[in-house]
C-alpha atoms as a PDB file:
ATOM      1  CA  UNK A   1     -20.915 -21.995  10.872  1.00  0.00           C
ATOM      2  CA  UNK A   2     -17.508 -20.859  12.727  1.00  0.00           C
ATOM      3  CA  UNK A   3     -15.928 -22.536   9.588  1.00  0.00           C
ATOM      4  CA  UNK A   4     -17.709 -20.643   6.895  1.00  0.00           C
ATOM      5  CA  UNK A   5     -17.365 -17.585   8.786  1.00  0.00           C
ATOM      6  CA  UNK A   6     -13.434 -17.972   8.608  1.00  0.00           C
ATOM      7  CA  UNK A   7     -13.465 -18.856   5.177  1.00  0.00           C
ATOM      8  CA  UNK A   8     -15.024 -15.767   4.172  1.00  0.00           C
ATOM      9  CA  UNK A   9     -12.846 -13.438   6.765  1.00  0.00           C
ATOM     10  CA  UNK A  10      -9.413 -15.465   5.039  1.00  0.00           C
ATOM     11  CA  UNK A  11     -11.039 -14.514   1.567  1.00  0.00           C
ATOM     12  CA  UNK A  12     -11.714 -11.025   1.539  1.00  0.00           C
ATOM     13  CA  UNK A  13      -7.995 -10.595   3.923  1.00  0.00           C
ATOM     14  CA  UNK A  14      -6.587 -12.049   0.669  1.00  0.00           C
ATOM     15  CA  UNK A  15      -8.411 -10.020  -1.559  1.00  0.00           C
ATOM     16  CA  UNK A  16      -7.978  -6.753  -0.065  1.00  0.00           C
ATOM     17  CA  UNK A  17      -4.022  -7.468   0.634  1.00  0.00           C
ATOM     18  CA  UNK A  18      -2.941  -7.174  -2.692  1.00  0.00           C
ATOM     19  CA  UNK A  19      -4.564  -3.396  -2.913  1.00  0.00           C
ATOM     20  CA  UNK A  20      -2.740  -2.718   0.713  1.00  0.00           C
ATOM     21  CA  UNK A  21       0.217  -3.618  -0.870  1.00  0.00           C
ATOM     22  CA  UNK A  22       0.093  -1.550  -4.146  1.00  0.00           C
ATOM     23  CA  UNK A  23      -1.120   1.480  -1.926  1.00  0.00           C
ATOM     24  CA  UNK A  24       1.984   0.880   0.005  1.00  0.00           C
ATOM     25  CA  UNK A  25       4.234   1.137  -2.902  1.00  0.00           C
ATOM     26  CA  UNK A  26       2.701   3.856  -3.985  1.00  0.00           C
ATOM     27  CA  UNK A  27       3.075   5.621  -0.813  1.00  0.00           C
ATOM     28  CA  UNK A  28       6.654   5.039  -0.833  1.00  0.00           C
ATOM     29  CA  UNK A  29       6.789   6.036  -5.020  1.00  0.00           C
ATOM     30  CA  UNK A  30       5.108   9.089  -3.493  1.00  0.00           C
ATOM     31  CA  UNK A  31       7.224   9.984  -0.995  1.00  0.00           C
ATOM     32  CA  UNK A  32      10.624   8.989  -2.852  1.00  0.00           C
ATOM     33  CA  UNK A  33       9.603  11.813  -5.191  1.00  0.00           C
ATOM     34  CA  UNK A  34       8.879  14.401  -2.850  1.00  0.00           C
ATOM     35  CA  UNK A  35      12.395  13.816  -1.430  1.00  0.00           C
ATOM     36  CA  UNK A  36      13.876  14.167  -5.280  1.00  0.00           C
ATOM     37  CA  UNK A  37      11.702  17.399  -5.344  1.00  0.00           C
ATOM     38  CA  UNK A  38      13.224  19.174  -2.126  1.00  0.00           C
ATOM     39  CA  UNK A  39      17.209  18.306  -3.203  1.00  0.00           C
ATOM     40  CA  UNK A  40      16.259  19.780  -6.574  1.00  0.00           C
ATOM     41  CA  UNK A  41      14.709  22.977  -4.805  1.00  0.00           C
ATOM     42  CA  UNK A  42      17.785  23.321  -2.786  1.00  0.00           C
ATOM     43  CA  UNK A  43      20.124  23.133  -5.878  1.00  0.00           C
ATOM     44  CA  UNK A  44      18.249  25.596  -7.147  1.00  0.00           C
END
């Protein structure tokens, strides 16, 4: 029963990792851009 249980829990922590991961790069795509968009502000 324990077994299973931890099966299951190690499958769905693998499954949902890859989407953490994307949602982190996108954070950081995010926030990379906002920087861009405040130097070009301040050359303006």
């Amino acid at each position: 029963m324990l077994s299973k249980r931890r099966l299951s829990l190690i499958k769905s922590e693998s499954a949902s990792h890859p989407i953490a991961k994307f949602a982190f790069v996108i954070q950081k795509y995010q926030n990379s851009t906002k920087r861009s968009g405040n130097i070009n502000q301040n050359l303006c």
